[in-house]
PDB file of N, CA and C in Angstrom:
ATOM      1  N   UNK A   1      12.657  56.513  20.405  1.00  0.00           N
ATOM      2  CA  UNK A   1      13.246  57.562  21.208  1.00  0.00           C
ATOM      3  C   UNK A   1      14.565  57.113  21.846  1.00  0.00           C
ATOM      4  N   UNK A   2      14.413  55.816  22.432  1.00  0.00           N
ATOM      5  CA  UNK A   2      15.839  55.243  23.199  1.00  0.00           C
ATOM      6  C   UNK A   2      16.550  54.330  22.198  1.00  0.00           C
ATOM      7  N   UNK A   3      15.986  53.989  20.988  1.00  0.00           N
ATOM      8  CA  UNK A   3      16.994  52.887  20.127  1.00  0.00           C
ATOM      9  C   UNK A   3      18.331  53.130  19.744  1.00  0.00           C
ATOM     10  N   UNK A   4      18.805  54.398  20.152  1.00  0.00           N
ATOM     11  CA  UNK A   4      20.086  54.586  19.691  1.00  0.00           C
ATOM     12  C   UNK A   4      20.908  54.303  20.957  1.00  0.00           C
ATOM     13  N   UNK A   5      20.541  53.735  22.097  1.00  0.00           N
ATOM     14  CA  UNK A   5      21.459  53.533  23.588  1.00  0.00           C
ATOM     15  C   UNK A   5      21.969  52.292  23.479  1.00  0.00           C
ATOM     16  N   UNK A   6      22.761  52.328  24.318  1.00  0.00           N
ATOM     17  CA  UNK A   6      22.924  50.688  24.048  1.00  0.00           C
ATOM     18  C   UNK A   6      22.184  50.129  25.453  1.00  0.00           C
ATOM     19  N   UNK A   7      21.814  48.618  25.490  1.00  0.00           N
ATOM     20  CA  UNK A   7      21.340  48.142  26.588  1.00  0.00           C
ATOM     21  C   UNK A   7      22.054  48.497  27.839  1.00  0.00           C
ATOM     22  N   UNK A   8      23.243  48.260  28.233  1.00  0.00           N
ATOM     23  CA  UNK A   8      23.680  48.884  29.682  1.00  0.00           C
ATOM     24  C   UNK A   8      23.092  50.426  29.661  1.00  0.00           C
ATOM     25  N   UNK A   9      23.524  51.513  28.585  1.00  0.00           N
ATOM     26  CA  UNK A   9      23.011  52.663  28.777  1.00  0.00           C
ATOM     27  C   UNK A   9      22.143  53.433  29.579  1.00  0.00           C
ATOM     28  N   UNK A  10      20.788  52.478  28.793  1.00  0.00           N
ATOM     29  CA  UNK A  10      19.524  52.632  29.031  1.00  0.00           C
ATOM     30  C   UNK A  10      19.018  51.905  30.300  1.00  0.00           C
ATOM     31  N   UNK A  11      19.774  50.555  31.005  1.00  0.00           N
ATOM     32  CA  UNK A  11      19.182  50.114  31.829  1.00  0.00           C
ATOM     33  C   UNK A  11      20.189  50.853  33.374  1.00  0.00           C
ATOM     34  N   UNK A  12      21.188  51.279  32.805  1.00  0.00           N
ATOM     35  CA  UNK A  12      21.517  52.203  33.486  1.00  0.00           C
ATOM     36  C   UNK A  12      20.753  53.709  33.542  1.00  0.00           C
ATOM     37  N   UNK A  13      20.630  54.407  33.146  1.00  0.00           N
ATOM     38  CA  UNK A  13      19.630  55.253  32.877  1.00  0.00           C
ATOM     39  C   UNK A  13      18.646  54.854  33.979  1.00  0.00           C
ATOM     40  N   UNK A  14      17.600  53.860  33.470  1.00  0.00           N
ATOM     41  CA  UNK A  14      16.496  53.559  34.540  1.00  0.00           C
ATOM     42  C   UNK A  14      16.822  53.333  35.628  1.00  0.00           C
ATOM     43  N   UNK A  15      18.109  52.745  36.239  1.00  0.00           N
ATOM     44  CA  UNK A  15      18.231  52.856  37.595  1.00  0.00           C
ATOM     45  C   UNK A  15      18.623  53.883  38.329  1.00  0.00           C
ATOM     46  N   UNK A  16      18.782  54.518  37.649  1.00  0.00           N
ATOM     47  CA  UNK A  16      19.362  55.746  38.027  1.00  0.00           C
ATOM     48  C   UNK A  16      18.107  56.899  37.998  1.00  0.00           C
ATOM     49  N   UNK A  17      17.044  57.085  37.157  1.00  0.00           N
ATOM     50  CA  UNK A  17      15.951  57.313  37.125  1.00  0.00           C
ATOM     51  C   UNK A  17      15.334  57.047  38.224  1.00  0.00           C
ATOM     52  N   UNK A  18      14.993  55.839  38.518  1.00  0.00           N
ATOM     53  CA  UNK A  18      14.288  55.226  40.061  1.00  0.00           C
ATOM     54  C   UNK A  18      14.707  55.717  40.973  1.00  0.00           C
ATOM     55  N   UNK A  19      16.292  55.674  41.279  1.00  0.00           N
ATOM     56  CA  UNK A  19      16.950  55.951  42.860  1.00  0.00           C
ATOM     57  C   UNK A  19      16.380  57.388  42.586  1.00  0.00           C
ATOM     58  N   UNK A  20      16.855  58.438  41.973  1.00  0.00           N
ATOM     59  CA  UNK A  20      16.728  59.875  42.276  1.00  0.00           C
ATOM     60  C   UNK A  20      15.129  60.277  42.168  1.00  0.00           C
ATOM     61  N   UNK A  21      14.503  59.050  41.960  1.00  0.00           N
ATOM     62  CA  UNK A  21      13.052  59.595  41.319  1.00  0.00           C
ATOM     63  C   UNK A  21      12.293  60.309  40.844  1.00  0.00           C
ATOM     64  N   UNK A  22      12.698  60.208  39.575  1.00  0.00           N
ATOM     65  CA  UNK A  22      12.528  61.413  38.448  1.00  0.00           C
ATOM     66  C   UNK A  22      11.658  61.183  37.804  1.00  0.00           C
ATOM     67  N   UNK A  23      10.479  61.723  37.042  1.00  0.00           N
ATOM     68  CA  UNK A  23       9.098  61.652  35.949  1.00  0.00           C
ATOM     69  C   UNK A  23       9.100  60.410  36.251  1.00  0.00           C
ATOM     70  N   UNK A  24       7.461  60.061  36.756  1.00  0.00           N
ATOM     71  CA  UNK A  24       6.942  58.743  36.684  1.00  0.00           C
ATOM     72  C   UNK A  24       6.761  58.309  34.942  1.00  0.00           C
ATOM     73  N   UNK A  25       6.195  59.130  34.000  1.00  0.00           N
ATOM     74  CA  UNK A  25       6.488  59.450  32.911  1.00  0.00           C
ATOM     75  C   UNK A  25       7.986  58.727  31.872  1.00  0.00           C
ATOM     76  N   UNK A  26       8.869  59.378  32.441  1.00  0.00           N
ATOM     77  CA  UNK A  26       9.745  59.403  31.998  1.00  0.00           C
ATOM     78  C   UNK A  26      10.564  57.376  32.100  1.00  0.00           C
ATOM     79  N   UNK A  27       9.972  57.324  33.717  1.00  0.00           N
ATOM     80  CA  UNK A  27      10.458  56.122  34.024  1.00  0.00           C
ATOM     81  C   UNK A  27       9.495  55.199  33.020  1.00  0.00           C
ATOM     82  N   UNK A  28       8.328  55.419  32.900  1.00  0.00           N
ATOM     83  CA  UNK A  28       7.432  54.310  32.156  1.00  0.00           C
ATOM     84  C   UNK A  28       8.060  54.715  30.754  1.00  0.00           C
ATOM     85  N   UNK A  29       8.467  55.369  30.473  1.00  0.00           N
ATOM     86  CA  UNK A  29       8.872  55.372  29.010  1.00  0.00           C
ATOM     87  C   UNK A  29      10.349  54.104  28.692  1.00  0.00           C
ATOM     88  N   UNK A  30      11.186  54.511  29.714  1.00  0.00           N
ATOM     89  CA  UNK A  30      12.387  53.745  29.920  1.00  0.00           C
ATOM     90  C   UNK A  30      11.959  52.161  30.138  1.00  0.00           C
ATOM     91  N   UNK A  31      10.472  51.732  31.281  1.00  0.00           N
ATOM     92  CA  UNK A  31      10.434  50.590  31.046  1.00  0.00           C
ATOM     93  C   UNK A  31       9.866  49.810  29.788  1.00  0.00           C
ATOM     94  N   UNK A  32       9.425  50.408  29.395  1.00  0.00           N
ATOM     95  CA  UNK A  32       8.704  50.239  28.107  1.00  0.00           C
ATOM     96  C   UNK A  32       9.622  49.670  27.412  1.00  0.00           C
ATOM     97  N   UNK A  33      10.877  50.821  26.928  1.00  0.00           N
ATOM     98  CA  UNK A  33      11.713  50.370  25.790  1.00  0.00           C
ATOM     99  C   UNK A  33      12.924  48.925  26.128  1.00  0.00           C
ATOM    100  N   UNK A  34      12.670  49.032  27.710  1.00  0.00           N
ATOM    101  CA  UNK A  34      13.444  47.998  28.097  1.00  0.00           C
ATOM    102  C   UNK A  34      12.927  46.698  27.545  1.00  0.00           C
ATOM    103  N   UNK A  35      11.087  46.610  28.418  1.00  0.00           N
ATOM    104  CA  UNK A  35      10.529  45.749  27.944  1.00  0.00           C
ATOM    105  C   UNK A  35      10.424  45.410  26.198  1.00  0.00           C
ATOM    106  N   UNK A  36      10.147  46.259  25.296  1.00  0.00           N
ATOM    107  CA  UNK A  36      10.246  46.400  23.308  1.00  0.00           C
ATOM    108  C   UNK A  36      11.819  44.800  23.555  1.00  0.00           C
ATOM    109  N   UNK A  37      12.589  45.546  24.235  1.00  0.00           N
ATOM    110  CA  UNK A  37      13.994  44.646  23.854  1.00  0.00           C
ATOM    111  C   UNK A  37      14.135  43.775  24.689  1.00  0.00           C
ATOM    112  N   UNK A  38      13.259  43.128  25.049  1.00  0.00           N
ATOM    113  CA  UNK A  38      13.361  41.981  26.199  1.00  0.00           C
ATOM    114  C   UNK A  38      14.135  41.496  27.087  1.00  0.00           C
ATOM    115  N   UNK A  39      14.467  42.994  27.890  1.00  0.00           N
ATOM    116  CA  UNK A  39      15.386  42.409  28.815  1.00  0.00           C
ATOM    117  C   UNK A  39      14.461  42.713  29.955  1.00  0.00           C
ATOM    118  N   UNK A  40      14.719  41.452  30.803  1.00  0.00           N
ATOM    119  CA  UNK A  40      14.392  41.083  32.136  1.00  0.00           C
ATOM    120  C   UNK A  40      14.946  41.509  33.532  1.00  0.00           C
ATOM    121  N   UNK A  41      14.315  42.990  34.052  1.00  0.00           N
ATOM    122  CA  UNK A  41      14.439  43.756  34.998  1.00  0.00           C
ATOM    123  C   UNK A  41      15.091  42.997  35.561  1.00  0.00           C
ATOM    124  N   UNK A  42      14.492  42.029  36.487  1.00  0.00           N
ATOM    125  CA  UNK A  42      14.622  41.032  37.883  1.00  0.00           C
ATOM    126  C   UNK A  42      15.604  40.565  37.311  1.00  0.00           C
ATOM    127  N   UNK A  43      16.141  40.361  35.987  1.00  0.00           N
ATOM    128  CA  UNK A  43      17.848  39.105  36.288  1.00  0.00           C
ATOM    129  C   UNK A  43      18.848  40.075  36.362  1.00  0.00           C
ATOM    130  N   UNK A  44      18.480  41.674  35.184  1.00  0.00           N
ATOM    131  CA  UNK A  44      19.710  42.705  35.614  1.00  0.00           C
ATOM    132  C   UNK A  44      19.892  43.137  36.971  1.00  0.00           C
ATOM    133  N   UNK A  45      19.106  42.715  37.767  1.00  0.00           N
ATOM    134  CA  UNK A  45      18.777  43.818  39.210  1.00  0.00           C
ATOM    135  C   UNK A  45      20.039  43.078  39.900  1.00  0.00           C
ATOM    136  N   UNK A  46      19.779  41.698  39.618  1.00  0.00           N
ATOM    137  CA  UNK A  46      20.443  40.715  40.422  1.00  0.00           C
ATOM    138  C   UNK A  46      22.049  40.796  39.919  1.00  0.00           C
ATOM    139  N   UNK A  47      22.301  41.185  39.037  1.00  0.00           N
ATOM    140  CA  UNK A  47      23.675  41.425  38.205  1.00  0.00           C
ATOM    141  C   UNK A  47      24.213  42.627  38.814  1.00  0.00           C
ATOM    142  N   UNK A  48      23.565  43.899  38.803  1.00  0.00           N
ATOM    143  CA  UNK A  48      23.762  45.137  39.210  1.00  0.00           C
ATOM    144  C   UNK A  48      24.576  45.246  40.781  1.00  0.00           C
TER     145      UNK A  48
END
């Protein structure tokens, strides 16, 4: 569903998802595909 984003995209997306807090749904879908591509919430958070 998300493989066509690129990683900032999508991990943009999810933060942006969270702050406005939109579909719990929707957000577990986003972490999911984050997690599929192994990027590590806690080091982007710290980048962001």
């Amino acid at each position: 569903m998300f493989s066509s984003m690129s990683n900032k995209v999508l991990i943009d997306t999810y933060f942006n998802a969270v702050n406005l807090k939109l579909d719990e749904d929707f957000i577990k879908l986003l972490e999911e595909e984050i997690v599929r591509r192994g990027i590590q919430l806690d080091k982007v958070e710290r980048m962001v």
